[in-house]
C-alpha atoms as a PDB file:
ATOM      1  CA  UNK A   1      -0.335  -2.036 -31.504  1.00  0.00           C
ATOM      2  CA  UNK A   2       1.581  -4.101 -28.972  1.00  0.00           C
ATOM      3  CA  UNK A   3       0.356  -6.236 -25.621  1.00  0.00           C
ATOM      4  CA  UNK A   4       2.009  -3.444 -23.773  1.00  0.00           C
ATOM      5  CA  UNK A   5       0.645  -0.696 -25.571  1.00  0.00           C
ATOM      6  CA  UNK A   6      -3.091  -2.388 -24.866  1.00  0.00           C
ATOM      7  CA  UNK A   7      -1.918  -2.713 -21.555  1.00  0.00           C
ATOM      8  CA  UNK A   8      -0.654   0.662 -20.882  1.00  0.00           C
ATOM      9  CA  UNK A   9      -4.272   2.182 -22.536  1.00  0.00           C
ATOM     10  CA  UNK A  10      -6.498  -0.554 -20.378  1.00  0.00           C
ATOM     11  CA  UNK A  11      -4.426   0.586 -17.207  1.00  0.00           C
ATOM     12  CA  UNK A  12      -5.103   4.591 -17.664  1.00  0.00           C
ATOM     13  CA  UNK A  13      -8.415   4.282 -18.144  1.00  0.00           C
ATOM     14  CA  UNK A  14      -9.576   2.145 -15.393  1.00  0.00           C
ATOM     15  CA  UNK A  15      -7.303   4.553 -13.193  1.00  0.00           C
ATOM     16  CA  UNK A  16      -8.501   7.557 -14.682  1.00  0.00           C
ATOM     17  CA  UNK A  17     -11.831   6.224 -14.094  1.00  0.00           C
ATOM     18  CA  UNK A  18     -11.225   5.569 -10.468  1.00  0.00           C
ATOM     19  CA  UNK A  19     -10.064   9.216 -10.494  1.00  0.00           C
ATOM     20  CA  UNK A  20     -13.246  10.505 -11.869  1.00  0.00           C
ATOM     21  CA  UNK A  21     -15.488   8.028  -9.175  1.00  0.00           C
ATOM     22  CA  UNK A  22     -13.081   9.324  -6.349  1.00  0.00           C
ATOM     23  CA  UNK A  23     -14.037  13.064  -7.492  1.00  0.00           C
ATOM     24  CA  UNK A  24     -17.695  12.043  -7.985  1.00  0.00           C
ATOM     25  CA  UNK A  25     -18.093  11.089  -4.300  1.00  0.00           C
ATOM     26  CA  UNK A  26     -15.914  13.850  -3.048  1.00  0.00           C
ATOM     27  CA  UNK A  27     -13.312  12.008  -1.979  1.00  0.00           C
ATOM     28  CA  UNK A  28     -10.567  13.478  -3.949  1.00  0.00           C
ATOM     29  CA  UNK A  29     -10.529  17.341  -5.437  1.00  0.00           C
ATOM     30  CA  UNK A  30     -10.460  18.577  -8.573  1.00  0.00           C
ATOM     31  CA  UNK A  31      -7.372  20.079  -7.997  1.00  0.00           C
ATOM     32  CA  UNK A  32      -5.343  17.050  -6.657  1.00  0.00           C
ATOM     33  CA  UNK A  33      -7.405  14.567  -9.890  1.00  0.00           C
ATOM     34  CA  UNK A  34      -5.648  16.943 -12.585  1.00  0.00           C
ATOM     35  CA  UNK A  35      -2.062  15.938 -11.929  1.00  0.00           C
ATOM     36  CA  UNK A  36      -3.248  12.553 -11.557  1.00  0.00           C
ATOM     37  CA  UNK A  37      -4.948  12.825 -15.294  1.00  0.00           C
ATOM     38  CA  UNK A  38      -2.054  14.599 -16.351  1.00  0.00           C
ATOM     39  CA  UNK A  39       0.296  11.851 -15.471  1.00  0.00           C
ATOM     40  CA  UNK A  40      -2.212   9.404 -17.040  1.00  0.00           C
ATOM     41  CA  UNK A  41      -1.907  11.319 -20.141  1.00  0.00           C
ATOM     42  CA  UNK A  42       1.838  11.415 -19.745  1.00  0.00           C
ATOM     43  CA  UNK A  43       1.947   7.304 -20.100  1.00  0.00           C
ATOM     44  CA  UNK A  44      -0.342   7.179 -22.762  1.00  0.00           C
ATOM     45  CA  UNK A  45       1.998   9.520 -24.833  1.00  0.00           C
ATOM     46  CA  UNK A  46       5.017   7.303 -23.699  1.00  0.00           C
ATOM     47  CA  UNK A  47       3.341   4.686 -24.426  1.00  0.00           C
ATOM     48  CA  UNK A  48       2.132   5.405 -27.974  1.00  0.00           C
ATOM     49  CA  UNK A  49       4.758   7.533 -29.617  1.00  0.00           C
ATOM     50  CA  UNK A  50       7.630   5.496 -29.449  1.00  0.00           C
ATOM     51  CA  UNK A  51       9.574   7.529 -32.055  1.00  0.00           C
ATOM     52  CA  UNK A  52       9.503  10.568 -29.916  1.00  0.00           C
ATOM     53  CA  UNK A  53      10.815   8.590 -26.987  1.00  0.00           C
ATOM     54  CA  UNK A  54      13.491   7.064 -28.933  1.00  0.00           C
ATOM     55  CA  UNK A  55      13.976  10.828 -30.451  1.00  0.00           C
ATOM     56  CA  UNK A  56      14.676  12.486 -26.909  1.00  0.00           C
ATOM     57  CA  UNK A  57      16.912   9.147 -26.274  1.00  0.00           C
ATOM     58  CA  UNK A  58      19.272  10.441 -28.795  1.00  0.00           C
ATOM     59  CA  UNK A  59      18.972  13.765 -28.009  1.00  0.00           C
ATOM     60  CA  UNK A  60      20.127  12.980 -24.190  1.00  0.00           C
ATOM     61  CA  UNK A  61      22.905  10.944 -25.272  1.00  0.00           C
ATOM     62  CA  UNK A  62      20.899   7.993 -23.425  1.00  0.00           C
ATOM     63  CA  UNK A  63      21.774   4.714 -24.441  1.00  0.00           C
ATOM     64  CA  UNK A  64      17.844   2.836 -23.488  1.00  0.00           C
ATOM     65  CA  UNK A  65      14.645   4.007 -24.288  1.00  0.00           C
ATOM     66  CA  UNK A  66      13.831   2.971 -20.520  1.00  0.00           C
ATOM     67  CA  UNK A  67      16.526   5.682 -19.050  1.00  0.00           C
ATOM     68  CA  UNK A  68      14.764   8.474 -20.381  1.00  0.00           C
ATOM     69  CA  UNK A  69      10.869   7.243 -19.543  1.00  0.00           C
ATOM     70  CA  UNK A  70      12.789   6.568 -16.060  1.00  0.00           C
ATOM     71  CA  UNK A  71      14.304  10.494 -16.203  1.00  0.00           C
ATOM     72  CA  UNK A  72      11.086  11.722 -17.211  1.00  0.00           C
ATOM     73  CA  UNK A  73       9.182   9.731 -14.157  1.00  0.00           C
ATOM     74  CA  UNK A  74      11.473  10.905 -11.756  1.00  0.00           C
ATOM     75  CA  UNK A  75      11.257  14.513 -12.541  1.00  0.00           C
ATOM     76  CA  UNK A  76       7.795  14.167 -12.512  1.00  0.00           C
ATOM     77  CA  UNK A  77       7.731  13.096  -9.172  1.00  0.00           C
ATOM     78  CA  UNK A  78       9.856  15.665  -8.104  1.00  0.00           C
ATOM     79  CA  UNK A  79       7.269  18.307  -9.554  1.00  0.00           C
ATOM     80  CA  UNK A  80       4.537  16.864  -7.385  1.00  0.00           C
ATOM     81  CA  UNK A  81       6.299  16.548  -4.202  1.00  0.00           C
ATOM     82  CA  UNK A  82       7.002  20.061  -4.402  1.00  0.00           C
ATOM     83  CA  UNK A  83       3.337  21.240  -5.873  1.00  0.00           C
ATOM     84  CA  UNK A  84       2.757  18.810  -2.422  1.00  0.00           C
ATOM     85  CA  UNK A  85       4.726  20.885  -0.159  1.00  0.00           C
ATOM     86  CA  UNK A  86       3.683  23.603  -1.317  1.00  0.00           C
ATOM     87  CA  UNK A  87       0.180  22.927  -0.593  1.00  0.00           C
ATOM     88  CA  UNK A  88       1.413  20.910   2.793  1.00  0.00           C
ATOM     89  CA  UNK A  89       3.540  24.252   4.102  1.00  0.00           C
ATOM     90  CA  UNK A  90       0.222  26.122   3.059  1.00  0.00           C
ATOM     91  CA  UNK A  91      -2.070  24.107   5.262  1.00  0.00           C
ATOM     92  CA  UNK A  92       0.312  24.057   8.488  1.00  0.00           C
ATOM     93  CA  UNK A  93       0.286  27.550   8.496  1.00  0.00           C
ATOM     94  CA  UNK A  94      -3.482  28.085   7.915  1.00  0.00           C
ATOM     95  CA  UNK A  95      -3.771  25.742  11.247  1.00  0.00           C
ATOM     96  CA  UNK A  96      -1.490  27.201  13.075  1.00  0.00           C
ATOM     97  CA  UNK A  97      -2.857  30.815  12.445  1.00  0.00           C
ATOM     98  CA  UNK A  98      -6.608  29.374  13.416  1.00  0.00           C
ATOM     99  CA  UNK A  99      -5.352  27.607  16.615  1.00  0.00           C
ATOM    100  CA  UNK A 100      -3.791  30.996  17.747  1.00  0.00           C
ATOM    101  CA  UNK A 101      -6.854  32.575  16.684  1.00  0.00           C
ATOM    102  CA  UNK A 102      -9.233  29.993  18.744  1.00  0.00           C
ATOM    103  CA  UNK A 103      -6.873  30.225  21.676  1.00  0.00           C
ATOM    104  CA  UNK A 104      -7.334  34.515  21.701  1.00  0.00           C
ATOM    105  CA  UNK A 105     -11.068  34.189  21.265  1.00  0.00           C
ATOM    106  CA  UNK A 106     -10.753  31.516  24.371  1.00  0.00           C
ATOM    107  CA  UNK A 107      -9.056  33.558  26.282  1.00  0.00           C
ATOM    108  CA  UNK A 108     -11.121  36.016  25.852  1.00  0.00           C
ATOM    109  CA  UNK A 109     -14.325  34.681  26.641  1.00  0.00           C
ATOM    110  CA  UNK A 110     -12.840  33.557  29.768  1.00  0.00           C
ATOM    111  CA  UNK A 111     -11.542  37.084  30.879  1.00  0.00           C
ATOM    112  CA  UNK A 112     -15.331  37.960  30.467  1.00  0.00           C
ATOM    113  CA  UNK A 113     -16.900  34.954  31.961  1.00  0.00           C
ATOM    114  CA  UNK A 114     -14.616  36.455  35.332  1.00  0.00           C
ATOM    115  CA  UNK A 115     -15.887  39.717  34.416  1.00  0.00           C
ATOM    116  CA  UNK A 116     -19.263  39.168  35.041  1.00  0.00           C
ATOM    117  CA  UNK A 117     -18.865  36.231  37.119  1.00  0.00           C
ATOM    118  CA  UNK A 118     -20.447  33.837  35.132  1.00  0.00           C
ATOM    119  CA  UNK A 119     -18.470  30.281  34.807  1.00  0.00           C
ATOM    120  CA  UNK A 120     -20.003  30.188  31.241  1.00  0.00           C
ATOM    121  CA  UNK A 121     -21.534  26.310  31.122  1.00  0.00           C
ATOM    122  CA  UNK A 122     -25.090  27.247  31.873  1.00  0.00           C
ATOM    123  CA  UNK A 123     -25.359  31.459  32.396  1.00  0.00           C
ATOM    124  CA  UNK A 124     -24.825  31.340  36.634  1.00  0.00           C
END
């Protein structure tokens, strides 16, 4: 095993153990810590199986090692930023549909309050 292989595995598991602390405490979700354990997993395998790296380096017609573990990072970005925005686009329109809720149910207490002629603070 090489320093960077003992590297790589002390890395993801202090991270993925700052992932399980940050879901212990409720201050991430279980949802958002399984792409972060999945990408976790994703170095270790990189890290550790070095012939099927240099395997899908031939098979791209890639000339380093490092191009394809590059290729591979970037489309995994790419993944989250849209699992992201989908979840982002999701939560905008959640908030939008509650403040135009909220600002019906305002309105209508207000119609009522000068109904029965009440200015709603305290009853009068």
């Amino acid at each position: 095993m090489t320093r960077a292989q003992v590297l790589a595995a002390l890395l993801t598991v202090a991270l993925a153990i700052g992932v399980v602390e940050l879901v212990r405490r409720r201050r991430l979700s279980e949802e958002y810590s399984l792409l972060a354990l999945v990408a976790m997993a994703g170095v270790l395998i990189v890290a550790f199986w070095t012939r099927g790296v240099t395997m899908f380096t031939h098979w791209f017609g890639a000339l380093y090692e490092t191009s394809v573990i590059f290729f591979f990072g970037l489309v995994f970005v790419m993944m989250a930023l849209v699992f992201y925005a989908v979840k982002l686009t999701r939560l905008t329109q959640e908030v939008r549909r509650l403040a135009q809720e909220s600002a019906l149910l305002r309105l209508r207490l207000e119609r009522a309050e000068r109904r029965d002629g009440t200015d709603g603070e305290d009853g009068r």
